[in-house]
N, C-alpha and C. Protein backbone atom coordinates (compact mmCIF):
# COMPACT_ATOMS: atom_id res chain seq x y z
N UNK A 1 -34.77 58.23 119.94
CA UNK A 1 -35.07 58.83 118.66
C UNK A 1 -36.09 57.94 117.93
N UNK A 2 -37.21 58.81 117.82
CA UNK A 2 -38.43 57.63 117.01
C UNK A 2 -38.55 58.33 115.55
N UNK A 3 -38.77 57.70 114.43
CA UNK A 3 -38.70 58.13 113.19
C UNK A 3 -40.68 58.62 113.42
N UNK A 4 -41.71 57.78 113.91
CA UNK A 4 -42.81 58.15 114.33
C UNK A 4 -43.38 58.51 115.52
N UNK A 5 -43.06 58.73 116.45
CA UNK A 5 -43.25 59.12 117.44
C UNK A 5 -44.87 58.95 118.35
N UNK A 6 -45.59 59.21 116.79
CA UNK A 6 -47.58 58.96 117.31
C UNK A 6 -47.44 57.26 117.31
N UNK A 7 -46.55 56.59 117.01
CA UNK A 7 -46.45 55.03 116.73
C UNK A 7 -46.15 54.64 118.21
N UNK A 8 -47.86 53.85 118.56
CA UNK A 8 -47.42 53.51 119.92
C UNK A 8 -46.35 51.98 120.17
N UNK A 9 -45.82 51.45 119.62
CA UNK A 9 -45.26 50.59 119.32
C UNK A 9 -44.11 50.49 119.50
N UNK A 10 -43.03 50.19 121.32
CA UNK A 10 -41.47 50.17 120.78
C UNK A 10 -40.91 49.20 120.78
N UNK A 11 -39.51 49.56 120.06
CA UNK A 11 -38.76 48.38 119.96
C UNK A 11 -37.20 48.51 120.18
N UNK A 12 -36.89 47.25 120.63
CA UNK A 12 -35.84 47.73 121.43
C UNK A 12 -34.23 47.86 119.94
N UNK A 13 -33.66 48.86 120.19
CA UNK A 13 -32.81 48.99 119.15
C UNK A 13 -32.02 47.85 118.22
N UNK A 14 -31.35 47.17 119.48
CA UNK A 14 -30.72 46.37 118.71
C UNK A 14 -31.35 45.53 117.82
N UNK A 15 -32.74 45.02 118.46
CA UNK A 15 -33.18 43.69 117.65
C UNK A 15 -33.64 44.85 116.39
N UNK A 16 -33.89 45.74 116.19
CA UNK A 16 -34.39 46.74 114.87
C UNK A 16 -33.73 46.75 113.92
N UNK A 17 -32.18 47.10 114.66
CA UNK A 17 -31.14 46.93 113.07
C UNK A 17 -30.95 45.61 113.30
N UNK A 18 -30.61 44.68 113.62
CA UNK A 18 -30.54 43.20 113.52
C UNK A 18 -31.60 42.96 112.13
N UNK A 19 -32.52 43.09 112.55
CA UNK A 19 -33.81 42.99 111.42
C UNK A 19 -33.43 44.06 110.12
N UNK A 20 -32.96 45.29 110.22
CA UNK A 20 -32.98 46.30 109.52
C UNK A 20 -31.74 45.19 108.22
N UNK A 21 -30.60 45.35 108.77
CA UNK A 21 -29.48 44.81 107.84
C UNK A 21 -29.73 43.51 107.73
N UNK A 22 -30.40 42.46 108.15
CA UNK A 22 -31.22 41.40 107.24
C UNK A 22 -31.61 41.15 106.06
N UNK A 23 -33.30 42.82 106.27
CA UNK A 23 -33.89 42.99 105.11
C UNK A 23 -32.65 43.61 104.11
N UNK A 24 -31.72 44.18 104.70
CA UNK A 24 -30.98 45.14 103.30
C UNK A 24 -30.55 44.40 102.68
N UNK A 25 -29.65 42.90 103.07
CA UNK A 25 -28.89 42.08 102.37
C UNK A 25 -30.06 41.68 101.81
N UNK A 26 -30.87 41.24 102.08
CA UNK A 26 -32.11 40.18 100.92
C UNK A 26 -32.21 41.13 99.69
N UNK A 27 -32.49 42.71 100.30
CA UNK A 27 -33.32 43.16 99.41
C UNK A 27 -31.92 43.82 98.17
N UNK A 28 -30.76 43.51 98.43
CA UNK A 28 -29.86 43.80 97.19
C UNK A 28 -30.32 42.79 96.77
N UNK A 29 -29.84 41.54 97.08
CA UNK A 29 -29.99 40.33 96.00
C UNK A 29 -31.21 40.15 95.13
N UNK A 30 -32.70 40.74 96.00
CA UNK A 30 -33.68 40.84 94.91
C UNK A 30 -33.29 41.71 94.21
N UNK A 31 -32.90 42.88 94.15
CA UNK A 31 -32.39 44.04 93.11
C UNK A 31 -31.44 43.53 92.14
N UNK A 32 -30.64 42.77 92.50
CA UNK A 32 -29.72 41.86 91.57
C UNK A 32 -30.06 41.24 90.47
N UNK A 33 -31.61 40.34 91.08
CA UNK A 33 -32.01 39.49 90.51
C UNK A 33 -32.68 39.84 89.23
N UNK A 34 -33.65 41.22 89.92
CA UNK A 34 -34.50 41.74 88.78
C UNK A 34 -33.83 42.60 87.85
N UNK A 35 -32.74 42.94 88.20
CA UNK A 35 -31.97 44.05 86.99
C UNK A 35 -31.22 42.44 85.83
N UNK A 36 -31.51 42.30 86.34
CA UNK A 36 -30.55 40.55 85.59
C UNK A 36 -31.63 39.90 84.84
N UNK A 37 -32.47 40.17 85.55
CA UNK A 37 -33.85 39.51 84.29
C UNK A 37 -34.19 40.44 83.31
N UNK A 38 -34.19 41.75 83.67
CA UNK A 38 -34.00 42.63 82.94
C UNK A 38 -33.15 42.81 81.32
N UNK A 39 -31.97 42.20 81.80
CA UNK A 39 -30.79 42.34 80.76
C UNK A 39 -31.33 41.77 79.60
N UNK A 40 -31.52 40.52 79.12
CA UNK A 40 -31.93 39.98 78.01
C UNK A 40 -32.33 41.15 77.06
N UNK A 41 -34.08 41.60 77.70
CA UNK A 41 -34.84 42.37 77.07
C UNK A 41 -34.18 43.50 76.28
N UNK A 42 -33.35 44.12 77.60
CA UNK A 42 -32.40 45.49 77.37
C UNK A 42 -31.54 45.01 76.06
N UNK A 43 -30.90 44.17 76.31
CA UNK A 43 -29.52 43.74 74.99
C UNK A 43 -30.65 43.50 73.46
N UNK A 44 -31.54 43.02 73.90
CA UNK A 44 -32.35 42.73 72.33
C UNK A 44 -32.60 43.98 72.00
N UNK A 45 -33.20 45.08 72.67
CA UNK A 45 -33.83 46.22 72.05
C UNK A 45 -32.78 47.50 71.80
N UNK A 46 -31.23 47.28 72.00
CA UNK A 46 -30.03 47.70 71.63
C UNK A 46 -30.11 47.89 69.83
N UNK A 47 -29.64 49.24 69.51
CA UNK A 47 -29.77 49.24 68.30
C UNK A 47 -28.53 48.80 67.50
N UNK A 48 -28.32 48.37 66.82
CA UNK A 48 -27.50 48.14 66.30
C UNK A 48 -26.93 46.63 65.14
N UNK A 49 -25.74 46.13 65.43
CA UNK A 49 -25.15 44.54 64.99
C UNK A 49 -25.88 43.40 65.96
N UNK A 50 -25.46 42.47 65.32
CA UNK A 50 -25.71 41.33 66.06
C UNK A 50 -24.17 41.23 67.13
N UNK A 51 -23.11 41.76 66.28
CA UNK A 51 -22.00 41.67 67.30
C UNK A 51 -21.83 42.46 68.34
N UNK A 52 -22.53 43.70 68.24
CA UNK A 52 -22.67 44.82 69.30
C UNK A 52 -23.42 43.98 70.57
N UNK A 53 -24.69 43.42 69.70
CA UNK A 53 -25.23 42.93 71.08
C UNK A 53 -24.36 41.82 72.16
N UNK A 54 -23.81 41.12 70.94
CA UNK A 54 -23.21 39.96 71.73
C UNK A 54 -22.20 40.23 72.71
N UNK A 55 -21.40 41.65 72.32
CA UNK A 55 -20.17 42.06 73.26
C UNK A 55 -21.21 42.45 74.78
N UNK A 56 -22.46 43.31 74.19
CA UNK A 56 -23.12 43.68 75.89
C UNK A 56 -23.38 41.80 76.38
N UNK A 57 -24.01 41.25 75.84
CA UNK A 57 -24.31 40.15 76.73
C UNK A 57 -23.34 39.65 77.01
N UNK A 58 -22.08 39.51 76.37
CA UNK A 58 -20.69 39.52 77.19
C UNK A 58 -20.08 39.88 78.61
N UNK A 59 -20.52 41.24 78.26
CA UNK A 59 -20.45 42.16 79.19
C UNK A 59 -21.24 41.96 80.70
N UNK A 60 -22.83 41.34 80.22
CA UNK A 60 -23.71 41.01 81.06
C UNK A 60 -23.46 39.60 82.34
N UNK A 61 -22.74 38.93 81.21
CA UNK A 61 -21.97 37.85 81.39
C UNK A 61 -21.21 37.47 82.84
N UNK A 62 -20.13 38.57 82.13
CA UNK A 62 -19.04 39.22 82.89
C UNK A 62 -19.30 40.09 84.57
N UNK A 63 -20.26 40.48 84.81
CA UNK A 63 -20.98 41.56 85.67
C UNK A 63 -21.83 40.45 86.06
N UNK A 64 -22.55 39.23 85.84
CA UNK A 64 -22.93 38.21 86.48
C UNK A 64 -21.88 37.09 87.39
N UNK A 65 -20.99 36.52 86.70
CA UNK A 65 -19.59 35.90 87.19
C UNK A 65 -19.14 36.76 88.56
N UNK A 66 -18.72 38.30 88.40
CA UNK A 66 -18.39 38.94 89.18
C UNK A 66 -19.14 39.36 90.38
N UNK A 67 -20.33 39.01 90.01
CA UNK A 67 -21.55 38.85 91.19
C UNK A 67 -21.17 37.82 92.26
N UNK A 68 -21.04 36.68 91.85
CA UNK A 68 -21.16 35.35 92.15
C UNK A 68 -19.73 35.49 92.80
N UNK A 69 -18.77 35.46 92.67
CA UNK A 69 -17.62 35.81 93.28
C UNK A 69 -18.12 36.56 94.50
N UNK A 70 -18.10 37.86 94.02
CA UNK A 70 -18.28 38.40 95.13
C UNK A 70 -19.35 37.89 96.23
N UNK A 71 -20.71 37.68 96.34
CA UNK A 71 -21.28 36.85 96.79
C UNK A 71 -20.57 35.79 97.75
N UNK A 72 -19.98 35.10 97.04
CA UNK A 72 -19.21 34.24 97.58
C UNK A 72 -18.20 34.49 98.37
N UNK A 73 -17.22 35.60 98.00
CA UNK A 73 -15.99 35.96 98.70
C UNK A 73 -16.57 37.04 100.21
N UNK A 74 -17.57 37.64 99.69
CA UNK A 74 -17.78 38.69 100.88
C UNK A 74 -18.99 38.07 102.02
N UNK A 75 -19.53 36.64 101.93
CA UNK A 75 -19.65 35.77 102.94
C UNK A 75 -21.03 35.85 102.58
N UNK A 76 -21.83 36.54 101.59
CA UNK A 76 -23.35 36.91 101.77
C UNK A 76 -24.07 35.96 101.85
N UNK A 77 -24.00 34.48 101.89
CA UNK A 77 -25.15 33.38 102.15
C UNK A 77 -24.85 33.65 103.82
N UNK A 78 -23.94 33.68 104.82
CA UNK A 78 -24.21 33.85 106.12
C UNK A 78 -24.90 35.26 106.75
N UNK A 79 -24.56 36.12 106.03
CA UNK A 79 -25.21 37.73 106.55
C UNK A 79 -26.73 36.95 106.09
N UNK A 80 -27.20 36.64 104.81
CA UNK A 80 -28.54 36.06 104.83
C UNK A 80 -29.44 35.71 105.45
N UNK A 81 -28.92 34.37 106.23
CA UNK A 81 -29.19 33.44 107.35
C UNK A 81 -28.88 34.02 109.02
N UNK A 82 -28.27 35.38 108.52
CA UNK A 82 -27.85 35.85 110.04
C UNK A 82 -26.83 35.06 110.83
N UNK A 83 -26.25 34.19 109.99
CA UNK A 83 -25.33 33.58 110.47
C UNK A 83 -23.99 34.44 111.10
N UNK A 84 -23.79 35.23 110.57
CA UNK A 84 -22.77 36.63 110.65
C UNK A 84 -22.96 37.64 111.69
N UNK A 85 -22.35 37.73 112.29
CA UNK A 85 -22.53 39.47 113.03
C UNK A 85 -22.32 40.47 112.46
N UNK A 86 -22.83 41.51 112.17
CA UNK A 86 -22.37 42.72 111.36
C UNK A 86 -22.08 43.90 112.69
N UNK A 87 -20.75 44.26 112.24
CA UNK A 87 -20.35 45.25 113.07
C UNK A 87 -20.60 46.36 112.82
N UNK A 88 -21.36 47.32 113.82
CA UNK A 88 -21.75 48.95 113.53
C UNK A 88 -21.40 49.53 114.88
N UNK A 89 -21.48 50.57 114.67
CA UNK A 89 -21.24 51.77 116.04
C UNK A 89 -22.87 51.61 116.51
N UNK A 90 -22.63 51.73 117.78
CA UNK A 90 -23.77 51.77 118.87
C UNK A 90 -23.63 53.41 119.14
N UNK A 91 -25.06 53.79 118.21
CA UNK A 91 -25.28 55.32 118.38
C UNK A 91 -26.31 55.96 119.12
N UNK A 92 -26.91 55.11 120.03
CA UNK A 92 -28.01 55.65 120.42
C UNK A 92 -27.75 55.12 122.24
């Protein structure tokens, strides 16, 4: 099954998703990163109290900590480094 088919170029499956779920783990943590740089801006331009804002950056806080945990608990510096095997069904 080729997603391009005119692509004279093959590759052998496994090493594809090997590479494929690599890039995915990196590319959450960049998504992480930039919705998180994000936040500041977002909480300032919140209408409202000064205490309204402070409960979201609380909040922001809170949803950062719980990052980092998880991060930590679900092994993601080794899936990173490929240190990990990731288990999938062999569908092809």
């Amino acid at each position: 099954m080729f997603v391009f088919p005119f692509f004279p170029i093959e590759f052998p499956a496994k090493s594809t998703r090997k590479i494929h779920l690599l890039l995915a783990y990196w590319r959450f943590v960049l998504m992480g990163l930039r919705a998180g740089g994000y936040w500041r801006g977002l909480v300032r331009k919140l209408p409202g109290e000064q205490t309204g804002k402070t409960l979201w950056a609380l909040a922001g806080l809170g949803v950062f900590s719980y990052g980092i945990y998880a991060f930590i608990q679900r092994k993601f510096p080794d899936s990173l480094s490929r240190k990990a095997a990731v288990a999938f069904l062999d569908r092809l």
